[in-house]
C-alpha atoms as a PDB file:
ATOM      1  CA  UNK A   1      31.572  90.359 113.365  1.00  0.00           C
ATOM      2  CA  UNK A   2      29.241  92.256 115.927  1.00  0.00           C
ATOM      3  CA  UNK A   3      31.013  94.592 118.398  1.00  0.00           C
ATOM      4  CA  UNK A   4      29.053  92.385 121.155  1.00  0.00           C
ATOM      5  CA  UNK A   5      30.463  89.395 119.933  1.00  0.00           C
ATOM      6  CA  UNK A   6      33.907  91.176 119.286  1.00  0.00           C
ATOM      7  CA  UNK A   7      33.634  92.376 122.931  1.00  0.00           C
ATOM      8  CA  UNK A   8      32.680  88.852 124.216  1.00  0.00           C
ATOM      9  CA  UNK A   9      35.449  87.734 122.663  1.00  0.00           C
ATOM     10  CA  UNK A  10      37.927  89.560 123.565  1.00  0.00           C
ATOM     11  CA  UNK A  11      36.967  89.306 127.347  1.00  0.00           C
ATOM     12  CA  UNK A  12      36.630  85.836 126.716  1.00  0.00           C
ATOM     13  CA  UNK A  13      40.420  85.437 125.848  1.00  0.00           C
ATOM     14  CA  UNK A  14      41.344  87.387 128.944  1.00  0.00           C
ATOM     15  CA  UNK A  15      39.533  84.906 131.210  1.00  0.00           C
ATOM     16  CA  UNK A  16      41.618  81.998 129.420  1.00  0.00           C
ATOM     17  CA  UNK A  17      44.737  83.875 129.619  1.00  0.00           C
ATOM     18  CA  UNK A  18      44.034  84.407 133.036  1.00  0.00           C
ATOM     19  CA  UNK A  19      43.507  81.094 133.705  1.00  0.00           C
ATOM     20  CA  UNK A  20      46.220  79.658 132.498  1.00  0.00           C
ATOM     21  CA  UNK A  21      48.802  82.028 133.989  1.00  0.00           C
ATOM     22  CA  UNK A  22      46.907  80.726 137.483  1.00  0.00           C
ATOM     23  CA  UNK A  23      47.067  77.438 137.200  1.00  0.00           C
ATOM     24  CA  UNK A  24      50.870  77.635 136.257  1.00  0.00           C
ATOM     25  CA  UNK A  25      51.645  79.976 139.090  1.00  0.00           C
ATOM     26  CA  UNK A  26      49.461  77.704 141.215  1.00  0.00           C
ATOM     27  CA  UNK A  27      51.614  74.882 140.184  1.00  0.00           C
ATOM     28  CA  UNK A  28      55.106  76.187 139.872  1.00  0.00           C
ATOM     29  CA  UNK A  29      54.585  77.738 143.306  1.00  0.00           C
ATOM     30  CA  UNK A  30      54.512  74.173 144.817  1.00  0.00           C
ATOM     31  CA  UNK A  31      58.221  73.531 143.712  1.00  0.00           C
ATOM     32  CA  UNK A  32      60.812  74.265 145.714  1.00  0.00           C
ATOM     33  CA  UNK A  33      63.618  75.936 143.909  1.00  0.00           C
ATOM     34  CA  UNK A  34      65.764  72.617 143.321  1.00  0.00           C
ATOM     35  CA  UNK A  35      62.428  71.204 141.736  1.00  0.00           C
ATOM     36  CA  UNK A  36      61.992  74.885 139.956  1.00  0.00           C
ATOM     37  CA  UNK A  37      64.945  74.588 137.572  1.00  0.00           C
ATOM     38  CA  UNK A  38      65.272  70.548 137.244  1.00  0.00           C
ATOM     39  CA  UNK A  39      64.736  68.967 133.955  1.00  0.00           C
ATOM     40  CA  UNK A  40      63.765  65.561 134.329  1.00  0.00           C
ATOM     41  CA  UNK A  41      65.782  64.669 131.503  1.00  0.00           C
ATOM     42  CA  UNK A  42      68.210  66.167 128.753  1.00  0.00           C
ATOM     43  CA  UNK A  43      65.748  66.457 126.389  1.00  0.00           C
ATOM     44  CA  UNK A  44      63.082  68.094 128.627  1.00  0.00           C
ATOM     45  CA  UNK A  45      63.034  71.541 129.948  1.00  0.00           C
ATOM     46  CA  UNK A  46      62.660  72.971 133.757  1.00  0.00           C
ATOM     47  CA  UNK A  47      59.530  74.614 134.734  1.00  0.00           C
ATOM     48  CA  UNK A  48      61.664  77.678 134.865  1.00  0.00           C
ATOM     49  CA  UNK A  49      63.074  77.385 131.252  1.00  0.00           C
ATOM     50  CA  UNK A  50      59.199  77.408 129.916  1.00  0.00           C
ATOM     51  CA  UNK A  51      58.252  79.930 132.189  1.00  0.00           C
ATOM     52  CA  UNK A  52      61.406  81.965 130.687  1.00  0.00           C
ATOM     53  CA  UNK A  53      60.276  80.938 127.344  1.00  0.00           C
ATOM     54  CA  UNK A  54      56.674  81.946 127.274  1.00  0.00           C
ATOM     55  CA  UNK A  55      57.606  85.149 129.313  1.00  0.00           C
ATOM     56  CA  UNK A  56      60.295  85.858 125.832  1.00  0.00           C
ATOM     57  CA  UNK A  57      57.337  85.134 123.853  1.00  0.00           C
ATOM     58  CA  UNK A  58      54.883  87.178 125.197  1.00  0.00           C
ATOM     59  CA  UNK A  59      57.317  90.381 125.273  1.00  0.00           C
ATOM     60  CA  UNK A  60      57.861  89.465 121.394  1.00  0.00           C
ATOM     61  CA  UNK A  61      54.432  88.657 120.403  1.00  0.00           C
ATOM     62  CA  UNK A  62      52.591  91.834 122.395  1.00  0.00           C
ATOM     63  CA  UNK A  63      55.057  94.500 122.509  1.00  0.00           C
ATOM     64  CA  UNK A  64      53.820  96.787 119.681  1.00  0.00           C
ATOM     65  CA  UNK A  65      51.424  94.011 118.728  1.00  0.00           C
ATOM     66  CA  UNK A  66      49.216  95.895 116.001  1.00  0.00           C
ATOM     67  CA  UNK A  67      52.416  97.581 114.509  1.00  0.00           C
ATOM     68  CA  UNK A  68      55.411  95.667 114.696  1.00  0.00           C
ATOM     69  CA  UNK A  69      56.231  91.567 113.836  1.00  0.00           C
ATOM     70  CA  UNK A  70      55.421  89.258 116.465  1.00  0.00           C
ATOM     71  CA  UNK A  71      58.921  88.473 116.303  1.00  0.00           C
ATOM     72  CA  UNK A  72      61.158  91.282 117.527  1.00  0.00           C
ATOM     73  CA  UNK A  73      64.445  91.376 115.998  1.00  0.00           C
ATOM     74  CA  UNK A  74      66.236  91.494 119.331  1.00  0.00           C
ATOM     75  CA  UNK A  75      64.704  88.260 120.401  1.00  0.00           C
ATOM     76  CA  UNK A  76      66.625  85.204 121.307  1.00  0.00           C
ATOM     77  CA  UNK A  77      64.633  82.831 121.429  1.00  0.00           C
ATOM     78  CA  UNK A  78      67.504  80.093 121.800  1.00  0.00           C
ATOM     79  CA  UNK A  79      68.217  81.440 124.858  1.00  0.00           C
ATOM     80  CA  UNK A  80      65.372  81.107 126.504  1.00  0.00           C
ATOM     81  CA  UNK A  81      66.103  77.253 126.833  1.00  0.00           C
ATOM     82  CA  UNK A  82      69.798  77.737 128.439  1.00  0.00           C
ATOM     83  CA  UNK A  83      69.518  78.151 132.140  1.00  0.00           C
ATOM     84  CA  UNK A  84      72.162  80.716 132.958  1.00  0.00           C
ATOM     85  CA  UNK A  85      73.493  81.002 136.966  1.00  0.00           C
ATOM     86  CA  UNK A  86      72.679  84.385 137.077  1.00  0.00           C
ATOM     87  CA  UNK A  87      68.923  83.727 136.890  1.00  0.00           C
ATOM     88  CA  UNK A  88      67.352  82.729 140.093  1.00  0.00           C
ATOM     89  CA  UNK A  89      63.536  82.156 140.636  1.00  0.00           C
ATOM     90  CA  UNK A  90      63.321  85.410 141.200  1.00  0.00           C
ATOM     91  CA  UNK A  91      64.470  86.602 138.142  1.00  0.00           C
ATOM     92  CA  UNK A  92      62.516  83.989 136.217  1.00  0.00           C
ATOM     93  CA  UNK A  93      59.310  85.583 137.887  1.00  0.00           C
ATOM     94  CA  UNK A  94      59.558  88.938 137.243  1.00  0.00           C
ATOM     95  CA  UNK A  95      60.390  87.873 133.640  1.00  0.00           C
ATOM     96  CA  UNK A  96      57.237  86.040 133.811  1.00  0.00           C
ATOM     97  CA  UNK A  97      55.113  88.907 135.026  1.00  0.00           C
ATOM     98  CA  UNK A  98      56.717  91.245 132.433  1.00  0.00           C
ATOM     99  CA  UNK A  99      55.573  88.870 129.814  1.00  0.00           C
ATOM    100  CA  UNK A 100      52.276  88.742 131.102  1.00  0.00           C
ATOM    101  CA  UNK A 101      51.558  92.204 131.415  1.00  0.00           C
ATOM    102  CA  UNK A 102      53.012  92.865 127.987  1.00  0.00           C
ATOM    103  CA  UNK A 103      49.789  90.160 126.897  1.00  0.00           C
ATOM    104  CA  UNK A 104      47.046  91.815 128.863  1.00  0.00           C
ATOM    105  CA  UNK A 105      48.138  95.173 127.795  1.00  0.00           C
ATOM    106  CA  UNK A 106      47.709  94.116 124.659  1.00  0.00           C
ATOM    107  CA  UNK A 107      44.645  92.852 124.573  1.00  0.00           C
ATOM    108  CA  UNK A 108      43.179  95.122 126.612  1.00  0.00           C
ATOM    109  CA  UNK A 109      44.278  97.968 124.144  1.00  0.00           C
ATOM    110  CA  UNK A 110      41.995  96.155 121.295  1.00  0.00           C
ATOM    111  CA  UNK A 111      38.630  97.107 120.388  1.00  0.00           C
ATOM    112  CA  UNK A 112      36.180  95.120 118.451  1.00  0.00           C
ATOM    113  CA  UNK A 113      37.046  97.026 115.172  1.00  0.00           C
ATOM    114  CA  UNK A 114      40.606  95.494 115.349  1.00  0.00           C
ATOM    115  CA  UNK A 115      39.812  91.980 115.417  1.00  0.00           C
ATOM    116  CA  UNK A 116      39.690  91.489 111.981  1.00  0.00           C
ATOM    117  CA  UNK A 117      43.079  93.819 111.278  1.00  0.00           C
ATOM    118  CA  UNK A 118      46.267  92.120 110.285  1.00  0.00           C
ATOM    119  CA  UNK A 119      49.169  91.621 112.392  1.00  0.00           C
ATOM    120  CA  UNK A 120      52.279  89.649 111.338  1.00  0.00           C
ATOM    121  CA  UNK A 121      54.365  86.886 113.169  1.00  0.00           C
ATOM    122  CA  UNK A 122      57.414  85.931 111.841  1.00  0.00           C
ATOM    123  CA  UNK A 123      56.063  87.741 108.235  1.00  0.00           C
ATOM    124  CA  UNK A 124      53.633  85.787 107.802  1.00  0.00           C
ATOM    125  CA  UNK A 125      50.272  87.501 107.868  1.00  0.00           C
ATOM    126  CA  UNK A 126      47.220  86.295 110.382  1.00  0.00           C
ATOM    127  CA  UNK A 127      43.894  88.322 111.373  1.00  0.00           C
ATOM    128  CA  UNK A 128      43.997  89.927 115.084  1.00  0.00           C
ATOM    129  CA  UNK A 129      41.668  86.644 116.129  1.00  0.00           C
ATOM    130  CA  UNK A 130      44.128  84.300 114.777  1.00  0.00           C
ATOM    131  CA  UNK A 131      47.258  86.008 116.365  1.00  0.00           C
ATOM    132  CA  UNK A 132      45.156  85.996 119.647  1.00  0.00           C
ATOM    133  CA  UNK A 133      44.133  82.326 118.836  1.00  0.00           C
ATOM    134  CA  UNK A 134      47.705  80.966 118.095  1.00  0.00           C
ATOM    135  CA  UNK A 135      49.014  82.369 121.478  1.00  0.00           C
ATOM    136  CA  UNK A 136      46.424  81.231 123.676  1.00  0.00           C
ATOM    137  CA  UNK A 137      47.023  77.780 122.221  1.00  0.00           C
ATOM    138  CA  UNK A 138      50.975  78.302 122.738  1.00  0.00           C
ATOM    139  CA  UNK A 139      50.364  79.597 126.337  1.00  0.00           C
ATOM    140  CA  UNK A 140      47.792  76.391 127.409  1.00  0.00           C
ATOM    141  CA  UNK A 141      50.896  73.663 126.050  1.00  0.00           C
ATOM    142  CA  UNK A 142      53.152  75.374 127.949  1.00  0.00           C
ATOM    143  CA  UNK A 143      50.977  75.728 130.783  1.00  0.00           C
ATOM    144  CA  UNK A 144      49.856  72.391 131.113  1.00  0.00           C
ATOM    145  CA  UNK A 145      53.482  71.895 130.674  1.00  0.00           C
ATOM    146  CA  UNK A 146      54.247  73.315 133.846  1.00  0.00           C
ATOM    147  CA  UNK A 147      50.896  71.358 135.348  1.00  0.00           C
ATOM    148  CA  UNK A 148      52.539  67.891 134.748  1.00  0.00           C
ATOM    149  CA  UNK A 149      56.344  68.891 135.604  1.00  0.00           C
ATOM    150  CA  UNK A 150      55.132  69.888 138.736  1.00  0.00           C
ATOM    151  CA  UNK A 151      52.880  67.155 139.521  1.00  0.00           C
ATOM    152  CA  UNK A 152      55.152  64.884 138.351  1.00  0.00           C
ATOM    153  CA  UNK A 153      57.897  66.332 140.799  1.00  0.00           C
ATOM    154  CA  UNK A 154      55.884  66.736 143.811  1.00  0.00           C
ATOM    155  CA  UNK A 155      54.348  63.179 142.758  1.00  0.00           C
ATOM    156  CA  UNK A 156      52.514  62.165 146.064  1.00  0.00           C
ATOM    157  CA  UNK A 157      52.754  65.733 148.048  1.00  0.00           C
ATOM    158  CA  UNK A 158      50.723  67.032 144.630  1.00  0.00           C
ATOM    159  CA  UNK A 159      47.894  69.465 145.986  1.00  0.00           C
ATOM    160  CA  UNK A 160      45.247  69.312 143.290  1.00  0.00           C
ATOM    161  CA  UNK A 161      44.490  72.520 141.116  1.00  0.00           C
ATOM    162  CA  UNK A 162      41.528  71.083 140.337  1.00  0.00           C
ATOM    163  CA  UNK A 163      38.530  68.248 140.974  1.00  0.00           C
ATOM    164  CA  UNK A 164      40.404  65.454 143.187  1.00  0.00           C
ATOM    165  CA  UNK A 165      40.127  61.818 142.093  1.00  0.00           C
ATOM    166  CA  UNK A 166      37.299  60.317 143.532  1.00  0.00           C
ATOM    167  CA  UNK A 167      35.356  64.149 143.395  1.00  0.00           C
ATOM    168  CA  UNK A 168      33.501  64.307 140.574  1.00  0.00           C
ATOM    169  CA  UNK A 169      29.996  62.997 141.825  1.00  0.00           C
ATOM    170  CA  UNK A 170      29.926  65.605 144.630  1.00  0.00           C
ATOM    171  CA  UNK A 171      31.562  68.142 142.509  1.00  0.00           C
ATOM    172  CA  UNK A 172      29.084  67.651 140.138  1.00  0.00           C
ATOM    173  CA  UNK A 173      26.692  68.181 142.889  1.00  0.00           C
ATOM    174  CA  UNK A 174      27.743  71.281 143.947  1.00  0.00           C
ATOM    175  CA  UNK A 175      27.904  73.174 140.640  1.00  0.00           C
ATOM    176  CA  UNK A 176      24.209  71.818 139.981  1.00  0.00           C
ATOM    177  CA  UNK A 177      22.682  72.642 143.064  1.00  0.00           C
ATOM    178  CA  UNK A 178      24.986  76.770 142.574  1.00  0.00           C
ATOM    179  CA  UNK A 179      23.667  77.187 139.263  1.00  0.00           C
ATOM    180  CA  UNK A 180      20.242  75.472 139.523  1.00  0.00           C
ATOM    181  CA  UNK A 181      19.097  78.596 141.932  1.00  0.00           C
ATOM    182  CA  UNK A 182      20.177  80.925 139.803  1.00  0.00           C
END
């Protein structure tokens, strides 16, 4: 693999990282906290469970991530699925954050040379890229996840996080006409 591909690549999973932590901040942040922590049924979990969830995840996955098994021996992962009354948005936020940062740390730490190391998750052995891959495919389900619970509860006061029905044409447009005069 050449280090400018390596390098691409890595920046490249930053920018989808990033993106996906946006658009479920963007969403989640149109709940209001009843909507925040409902389930829409007993089989489903809250926005603020999955946030809670990933947020485990991440601190499991990244926290030593070249050195130490993805999954960290003090994890319990069952309870991040059991809202407990202590937690308030707040709480679920910061836990959020702290998983995030834990992720772009990470990645941030890796050169190209360490793309093609082995990490382990759960034992079982994966190169650097697939690690990388597996959680950025974890982090998009969840996060379009939290895209459709919160549509789904805000239902007609849904503000778009991205083209609006009906926009395609003139978004379409718009990107042609940027890009055309560069």
């Amino acid at each position: 693999m050449s280090d400018s591909f390596a390098a691409h690549y890595l920046e490249d999973v930053v920018r989808s990282f990033r993106k996906v932590k946006t658009l479920a901040e963007k969403a989640a942040a149109q709940l209001d906290d009843e909507e925040f922590f409902r389930a829409i049924d007993e089989e489903s979990n809250s926005v603020a469970l999955i946030m809670k969830h990933m947020s485990g995840n991440m601190r499991s996955r990244w926290t030593d991530f070249l050195t130490t098994d993805g999954e960290k021996p003090d994890r319990d992962r069952e309870s991040e699925f059991v809202a407990n009354a202590d937690e308030d948005r707040r709480a679920i936020i910061e836990r959020w954050e702290t998983g995030w940062a834990c992720v772009f740390k990470a990645i941030e730490s890796l050169g190209p040379g360490d793309l093609m190391r082995t990490v382990t998750i759960r034992h079982e052995p994966h190169t650097v890229v697939s690690a990388i891959n597996r959680q950025v495919e974890h982090y998009a389900h969840h996060g379009g996840q939290i895209v459709f619970l919160s549509k789904h509860l805000k239902s007609g006061a849904w503000q778009t996080l991205s083209i609006p029905r009906g926009g395609a044409t003139a978004f379409n447009k718009e990107m042609r006409e940027k890009h055309s005069k560069s």
